[in-house]
N, C-alpha and C. Protein backbone atom coordinates (compact mmCIF):
# COMPACT_ATOMS: atom_id res chain seq x y z
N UNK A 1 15.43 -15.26 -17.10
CA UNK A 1 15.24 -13.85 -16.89
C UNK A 1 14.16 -13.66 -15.82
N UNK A 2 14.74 -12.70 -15.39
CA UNK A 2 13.30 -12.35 -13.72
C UNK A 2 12.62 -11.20 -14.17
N UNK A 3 11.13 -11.09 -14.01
CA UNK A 3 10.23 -9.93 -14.47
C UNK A 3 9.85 -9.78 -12.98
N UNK A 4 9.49 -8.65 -13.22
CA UNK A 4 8.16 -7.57 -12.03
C UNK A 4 7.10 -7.77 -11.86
N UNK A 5 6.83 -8.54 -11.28
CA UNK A 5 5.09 -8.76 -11.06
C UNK A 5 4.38 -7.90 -9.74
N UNK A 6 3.42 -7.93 -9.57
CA UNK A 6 2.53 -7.41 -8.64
C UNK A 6 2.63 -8.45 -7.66
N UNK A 7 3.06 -8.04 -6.63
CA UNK A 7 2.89 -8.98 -5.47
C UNK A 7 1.74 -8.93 -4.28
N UNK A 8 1.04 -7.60 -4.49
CA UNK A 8 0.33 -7.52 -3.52
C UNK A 8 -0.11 -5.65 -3.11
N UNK A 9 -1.74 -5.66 -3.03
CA UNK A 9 -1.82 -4.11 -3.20
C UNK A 9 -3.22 -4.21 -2.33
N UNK A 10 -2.94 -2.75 -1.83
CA UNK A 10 -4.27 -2.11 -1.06
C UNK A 10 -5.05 -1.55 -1.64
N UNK A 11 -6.10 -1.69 -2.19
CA UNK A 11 -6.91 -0.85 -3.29
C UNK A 11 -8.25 0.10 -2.97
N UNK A 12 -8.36 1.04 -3.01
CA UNK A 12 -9.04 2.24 -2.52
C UNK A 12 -8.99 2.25 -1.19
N UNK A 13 -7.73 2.81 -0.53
CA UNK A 13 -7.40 2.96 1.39
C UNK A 13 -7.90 4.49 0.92
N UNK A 14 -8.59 4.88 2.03
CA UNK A 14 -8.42 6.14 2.46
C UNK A 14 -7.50 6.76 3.55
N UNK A 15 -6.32 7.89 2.76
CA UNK A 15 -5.26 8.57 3.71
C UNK A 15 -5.79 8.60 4.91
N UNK A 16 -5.53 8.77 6.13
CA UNK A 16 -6.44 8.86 7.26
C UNK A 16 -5.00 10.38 8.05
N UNK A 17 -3.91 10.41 7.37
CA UNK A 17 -3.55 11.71 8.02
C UNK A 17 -2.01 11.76 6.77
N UNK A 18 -1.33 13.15 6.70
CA UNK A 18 -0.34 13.08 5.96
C UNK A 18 0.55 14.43 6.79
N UNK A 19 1.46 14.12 7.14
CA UNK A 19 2.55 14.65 7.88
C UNK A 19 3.37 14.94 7.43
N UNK A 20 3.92 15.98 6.80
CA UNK A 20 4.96 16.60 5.89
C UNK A 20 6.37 16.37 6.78
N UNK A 21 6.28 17.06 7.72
CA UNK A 21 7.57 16.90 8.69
C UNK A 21 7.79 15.68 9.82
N UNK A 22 8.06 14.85 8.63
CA UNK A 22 8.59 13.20 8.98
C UNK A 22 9.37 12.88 8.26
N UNK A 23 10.65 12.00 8.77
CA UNK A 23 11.27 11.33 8.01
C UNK A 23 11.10 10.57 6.55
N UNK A 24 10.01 9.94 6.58
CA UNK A 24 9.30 9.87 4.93
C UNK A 24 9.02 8.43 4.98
N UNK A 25 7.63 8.52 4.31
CA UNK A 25 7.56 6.89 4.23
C UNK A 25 5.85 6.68 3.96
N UNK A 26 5.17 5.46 4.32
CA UNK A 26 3.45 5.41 4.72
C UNK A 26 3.80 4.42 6.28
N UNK A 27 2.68 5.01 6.87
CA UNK A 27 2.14 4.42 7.96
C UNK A 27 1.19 3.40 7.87
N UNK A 28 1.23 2.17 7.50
CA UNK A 28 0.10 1.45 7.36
C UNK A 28 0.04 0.82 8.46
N UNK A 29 -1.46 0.52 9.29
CA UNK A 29 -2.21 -0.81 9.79
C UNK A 29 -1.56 -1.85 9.70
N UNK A 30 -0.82 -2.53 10.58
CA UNK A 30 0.00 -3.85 10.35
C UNK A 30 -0.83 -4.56 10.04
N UNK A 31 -2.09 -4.82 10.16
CA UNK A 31 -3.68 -5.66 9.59
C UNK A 31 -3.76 -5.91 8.44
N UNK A 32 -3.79 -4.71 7.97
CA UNK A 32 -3.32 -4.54 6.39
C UNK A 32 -2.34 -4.43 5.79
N UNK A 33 -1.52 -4.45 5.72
CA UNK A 33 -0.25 -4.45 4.94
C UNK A 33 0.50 -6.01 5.40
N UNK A 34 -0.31 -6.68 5.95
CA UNK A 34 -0.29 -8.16 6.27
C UNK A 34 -1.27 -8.97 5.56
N UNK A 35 -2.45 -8.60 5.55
CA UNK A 35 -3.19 -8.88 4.56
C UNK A 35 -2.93 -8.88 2.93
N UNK A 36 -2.03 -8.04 2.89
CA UNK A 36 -1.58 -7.99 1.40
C UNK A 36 -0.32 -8.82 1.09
N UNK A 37 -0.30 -9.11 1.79
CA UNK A 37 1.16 -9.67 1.99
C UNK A 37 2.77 -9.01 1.99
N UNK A 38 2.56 -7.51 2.52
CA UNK A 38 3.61 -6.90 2.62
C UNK A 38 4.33 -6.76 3.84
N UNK A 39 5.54 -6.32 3.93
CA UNK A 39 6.23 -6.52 5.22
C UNK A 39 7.26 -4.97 5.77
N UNK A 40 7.41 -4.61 6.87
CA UNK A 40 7.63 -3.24 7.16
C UNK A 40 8.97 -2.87 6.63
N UNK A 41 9.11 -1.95 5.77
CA UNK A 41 9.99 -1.37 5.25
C UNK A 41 10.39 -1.75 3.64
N UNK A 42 9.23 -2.57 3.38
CA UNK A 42 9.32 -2.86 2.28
C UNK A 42 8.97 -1.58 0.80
N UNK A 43 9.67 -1.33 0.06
CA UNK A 43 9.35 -0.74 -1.00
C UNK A 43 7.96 -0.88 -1.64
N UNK A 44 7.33 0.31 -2.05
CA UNK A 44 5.33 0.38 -2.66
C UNK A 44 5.83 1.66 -3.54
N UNK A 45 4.52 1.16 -4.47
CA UNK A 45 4.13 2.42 -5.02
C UNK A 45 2.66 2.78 -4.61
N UNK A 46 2.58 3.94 -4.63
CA UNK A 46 1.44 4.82 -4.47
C UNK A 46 1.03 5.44 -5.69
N UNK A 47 -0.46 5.38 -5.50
CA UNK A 47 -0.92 6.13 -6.41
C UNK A 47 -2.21 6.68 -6.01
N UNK A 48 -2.57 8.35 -6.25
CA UNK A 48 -3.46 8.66 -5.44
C UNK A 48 -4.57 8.80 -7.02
N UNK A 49 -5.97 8.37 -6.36
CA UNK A 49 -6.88 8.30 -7.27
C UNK A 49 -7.61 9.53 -7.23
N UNK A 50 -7.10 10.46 -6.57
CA UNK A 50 -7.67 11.50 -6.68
C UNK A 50 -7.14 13.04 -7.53
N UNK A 51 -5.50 12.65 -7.62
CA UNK A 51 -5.28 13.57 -8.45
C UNK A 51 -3.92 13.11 -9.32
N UNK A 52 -3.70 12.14 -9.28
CA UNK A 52 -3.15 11.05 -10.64
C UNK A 52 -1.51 10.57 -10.31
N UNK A 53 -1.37 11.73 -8.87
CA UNK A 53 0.35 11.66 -8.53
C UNK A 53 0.41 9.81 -7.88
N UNK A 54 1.67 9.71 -8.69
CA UNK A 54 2.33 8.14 -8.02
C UNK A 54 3.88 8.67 -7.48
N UNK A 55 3.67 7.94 -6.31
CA UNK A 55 5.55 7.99 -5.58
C UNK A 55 5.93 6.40 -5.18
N UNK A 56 7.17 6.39 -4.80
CA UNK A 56 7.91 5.62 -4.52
C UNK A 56 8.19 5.82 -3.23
N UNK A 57 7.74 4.70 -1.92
CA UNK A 57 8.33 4.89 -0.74
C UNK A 57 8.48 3.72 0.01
N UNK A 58 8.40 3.56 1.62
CA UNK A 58 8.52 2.48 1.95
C UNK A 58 7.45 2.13 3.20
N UNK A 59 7.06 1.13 3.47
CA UNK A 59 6.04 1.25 4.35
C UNK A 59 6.74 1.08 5.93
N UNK A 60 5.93 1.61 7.16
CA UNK A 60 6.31 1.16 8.42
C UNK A 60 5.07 1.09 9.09
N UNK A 61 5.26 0.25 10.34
CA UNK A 61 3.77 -0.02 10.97
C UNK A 61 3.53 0.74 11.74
N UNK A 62 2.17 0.89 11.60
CA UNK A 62 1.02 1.75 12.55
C UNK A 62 0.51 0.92 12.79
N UNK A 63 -0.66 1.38 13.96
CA UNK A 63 -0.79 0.83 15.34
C UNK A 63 -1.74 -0.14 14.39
N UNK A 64 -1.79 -1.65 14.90
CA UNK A 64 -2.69 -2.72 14.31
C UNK A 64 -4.32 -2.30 14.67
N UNK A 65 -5.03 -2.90 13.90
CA UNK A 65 -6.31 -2.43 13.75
C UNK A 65 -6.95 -1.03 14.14
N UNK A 66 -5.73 -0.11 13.51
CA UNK A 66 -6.48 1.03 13.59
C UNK A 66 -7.14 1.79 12.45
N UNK A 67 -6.37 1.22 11.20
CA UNK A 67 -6.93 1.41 9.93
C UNK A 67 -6.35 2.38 9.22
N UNK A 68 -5.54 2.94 9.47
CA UNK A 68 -4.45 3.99 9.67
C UNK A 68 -3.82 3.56 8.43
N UNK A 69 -3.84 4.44 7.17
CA UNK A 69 -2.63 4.74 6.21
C UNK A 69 -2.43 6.42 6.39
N UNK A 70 -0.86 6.50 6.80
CA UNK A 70 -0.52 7.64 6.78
C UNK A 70 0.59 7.92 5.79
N UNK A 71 0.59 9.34 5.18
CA UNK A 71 1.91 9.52 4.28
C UNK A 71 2.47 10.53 4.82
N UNK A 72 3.88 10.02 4.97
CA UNK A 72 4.75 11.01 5.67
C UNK A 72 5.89 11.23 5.00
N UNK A 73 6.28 12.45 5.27
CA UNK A 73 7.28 13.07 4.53
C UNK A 73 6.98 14.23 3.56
N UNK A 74 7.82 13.91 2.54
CA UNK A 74 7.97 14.91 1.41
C UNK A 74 6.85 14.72 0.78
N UNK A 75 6.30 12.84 0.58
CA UNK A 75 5.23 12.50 0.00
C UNK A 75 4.00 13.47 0.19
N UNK A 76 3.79 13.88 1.83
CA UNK A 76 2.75 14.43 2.04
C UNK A 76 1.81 15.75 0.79
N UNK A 77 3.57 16.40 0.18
CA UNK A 77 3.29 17.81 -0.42
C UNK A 77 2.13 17.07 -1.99
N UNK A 78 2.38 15.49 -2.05
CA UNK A 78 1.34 14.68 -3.95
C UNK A 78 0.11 14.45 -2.93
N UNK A 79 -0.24 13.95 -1.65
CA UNK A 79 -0.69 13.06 -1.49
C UNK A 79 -1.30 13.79 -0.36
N UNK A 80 -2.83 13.77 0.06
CA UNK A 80 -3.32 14.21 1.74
C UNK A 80 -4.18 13.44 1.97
N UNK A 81 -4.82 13.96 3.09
CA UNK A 81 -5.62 13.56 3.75
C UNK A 81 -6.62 13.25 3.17
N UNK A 82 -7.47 12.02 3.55
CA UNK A 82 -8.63 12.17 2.85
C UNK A 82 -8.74 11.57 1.21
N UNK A 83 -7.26 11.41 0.75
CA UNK A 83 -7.59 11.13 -0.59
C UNK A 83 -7.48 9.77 -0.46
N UNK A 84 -8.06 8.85 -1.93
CA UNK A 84 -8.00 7.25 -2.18
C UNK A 84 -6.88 7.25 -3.20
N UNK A 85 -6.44 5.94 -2.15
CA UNK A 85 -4.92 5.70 -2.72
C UNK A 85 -4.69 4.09 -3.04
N UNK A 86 -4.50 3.69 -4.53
CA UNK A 86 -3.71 2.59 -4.09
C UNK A 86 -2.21 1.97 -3.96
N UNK A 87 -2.26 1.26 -2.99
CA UNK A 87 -0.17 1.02 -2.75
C UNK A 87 -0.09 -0.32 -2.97
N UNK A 88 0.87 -0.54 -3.86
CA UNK A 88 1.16 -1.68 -3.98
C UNK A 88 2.90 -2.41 -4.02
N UNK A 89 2.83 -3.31 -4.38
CA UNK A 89 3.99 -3.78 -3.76
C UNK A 89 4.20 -5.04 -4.59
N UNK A 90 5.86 -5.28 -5.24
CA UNK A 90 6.23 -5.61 -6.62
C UNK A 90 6.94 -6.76 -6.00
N UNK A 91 7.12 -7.64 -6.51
CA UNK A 91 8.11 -9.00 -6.53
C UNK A 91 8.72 -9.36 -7.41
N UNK A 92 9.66 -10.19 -7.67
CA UNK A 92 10.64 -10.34 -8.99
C UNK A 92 10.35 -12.37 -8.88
N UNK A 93 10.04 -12.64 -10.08
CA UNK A 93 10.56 -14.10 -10.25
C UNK A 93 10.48 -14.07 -12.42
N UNK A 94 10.75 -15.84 -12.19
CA UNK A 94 10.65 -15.85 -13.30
C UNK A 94 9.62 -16.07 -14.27
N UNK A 95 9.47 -16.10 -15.58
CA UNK A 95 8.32 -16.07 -16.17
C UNK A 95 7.10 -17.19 -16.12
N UNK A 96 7.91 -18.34 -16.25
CA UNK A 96 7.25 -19.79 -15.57
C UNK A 96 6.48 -19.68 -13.81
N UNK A 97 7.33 -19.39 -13.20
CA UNK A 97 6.58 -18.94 -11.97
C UNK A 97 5.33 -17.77 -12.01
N UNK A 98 6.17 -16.86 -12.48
CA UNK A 98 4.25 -15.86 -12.75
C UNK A 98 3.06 -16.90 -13.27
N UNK A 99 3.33 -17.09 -14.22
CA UNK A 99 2.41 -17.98 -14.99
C UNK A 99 1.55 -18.43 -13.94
N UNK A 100 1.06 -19.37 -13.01
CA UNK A 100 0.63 -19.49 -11.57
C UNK A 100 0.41 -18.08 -10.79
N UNK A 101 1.21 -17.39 -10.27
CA UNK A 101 1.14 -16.48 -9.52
C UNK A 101 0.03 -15.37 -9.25
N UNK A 102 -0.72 -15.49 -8.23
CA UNK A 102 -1.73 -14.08 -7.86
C UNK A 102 -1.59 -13.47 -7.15
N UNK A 103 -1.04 -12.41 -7.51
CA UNK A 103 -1.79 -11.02 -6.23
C UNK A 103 -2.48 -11.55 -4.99
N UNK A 104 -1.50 -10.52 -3.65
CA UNK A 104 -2.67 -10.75 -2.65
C UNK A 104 -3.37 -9.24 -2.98
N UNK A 105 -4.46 -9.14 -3.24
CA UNK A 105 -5.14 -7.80 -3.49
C UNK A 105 -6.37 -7.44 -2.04
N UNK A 106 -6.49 -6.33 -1.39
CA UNK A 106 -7.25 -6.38 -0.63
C UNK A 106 -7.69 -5.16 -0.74
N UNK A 107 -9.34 -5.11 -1.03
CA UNK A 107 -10.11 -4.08 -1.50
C UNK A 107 -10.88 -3.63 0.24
N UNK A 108 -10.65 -2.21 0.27
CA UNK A 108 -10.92 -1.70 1.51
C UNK A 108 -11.78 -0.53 1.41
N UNK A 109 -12.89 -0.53 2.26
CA UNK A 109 -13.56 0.56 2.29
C UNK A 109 -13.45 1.50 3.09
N UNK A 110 -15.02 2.08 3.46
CA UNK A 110 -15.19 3.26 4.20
C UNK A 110 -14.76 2.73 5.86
N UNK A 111 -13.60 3.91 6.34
CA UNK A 111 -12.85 3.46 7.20
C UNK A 111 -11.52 2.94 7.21
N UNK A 112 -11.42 2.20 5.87
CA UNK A 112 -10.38 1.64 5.66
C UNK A 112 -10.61 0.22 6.17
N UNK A 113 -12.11 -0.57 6.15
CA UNK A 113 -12.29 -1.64 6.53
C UNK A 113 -12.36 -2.65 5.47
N UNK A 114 -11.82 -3.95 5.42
CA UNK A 114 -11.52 -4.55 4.77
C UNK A 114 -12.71 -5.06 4.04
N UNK A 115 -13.13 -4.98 2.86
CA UNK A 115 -14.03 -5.88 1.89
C UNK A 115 -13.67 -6.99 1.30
N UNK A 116 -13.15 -7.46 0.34
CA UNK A 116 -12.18 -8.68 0.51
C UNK A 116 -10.78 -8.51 0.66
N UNK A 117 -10.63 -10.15 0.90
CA UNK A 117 -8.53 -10.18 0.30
C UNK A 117 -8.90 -11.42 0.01
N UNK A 118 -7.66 -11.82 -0.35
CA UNK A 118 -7.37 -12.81 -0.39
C UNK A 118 -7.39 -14.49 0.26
N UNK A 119 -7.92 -15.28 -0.01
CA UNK A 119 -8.43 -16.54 0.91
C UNK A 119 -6.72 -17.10 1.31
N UNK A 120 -6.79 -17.45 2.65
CA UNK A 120 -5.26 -17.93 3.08
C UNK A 120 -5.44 -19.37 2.47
């Protein structure tokens, strides 16, 4: 049997812009969302720590080292500017394999500058 594990999450990004009239999705920092070990167009959840809403979307890249998480779309109407969000991003294996398995987790601050991740 295959379970859901955590594969990898951005933890306290600050939105840096949210664009209602876009196709839909987040804009992340290819820096980061590489750091976590995620890849563009991959499925995340969001969750904003500021007022409890979680969505379902997909990520695409923004410009590398700019620090840039943007939410675009419909998302924009849970989620703005300015708020702390974390996105993360799910993998499937089996239970023996989790057992081993960690998170790439990368804790980001003011700016959206990286505090740790993960050691390669």
């Amino acid at each position: 049997m295959l379970i859901k594990v955590l594969k990898g999450k951005l933890h306290r990004g600050t939105v840096t812009d949210s664009k209602l009239h876009y196709p839909g999705s987040v804009g992340i920092d290819a820096d980061l969302y590489e750091a976590a070990g995620m890849v563009p167009y991959e499925n995340v959840l969001i969750a904003d720590l500021n007022n409890g809403n979680r969505l379902e979307t997909y990520v695409v890249p923004a410009e590398r080292g700019s620090g840039q998480i943007n939410i675009l779309g419909a998302a924009a109407r849970l989620i703005n500017q300015g708020d702390l969000v974390i996105i993360m991003a799910f993998g499937w294996c089996t239970s023996e394999e989790a057992q081993g398995f960690k998170p790439k987790v990368v804790v980001l601050g003011e700016d959206n500058a990286v505090l740790s991740k993960p050691k390669a």
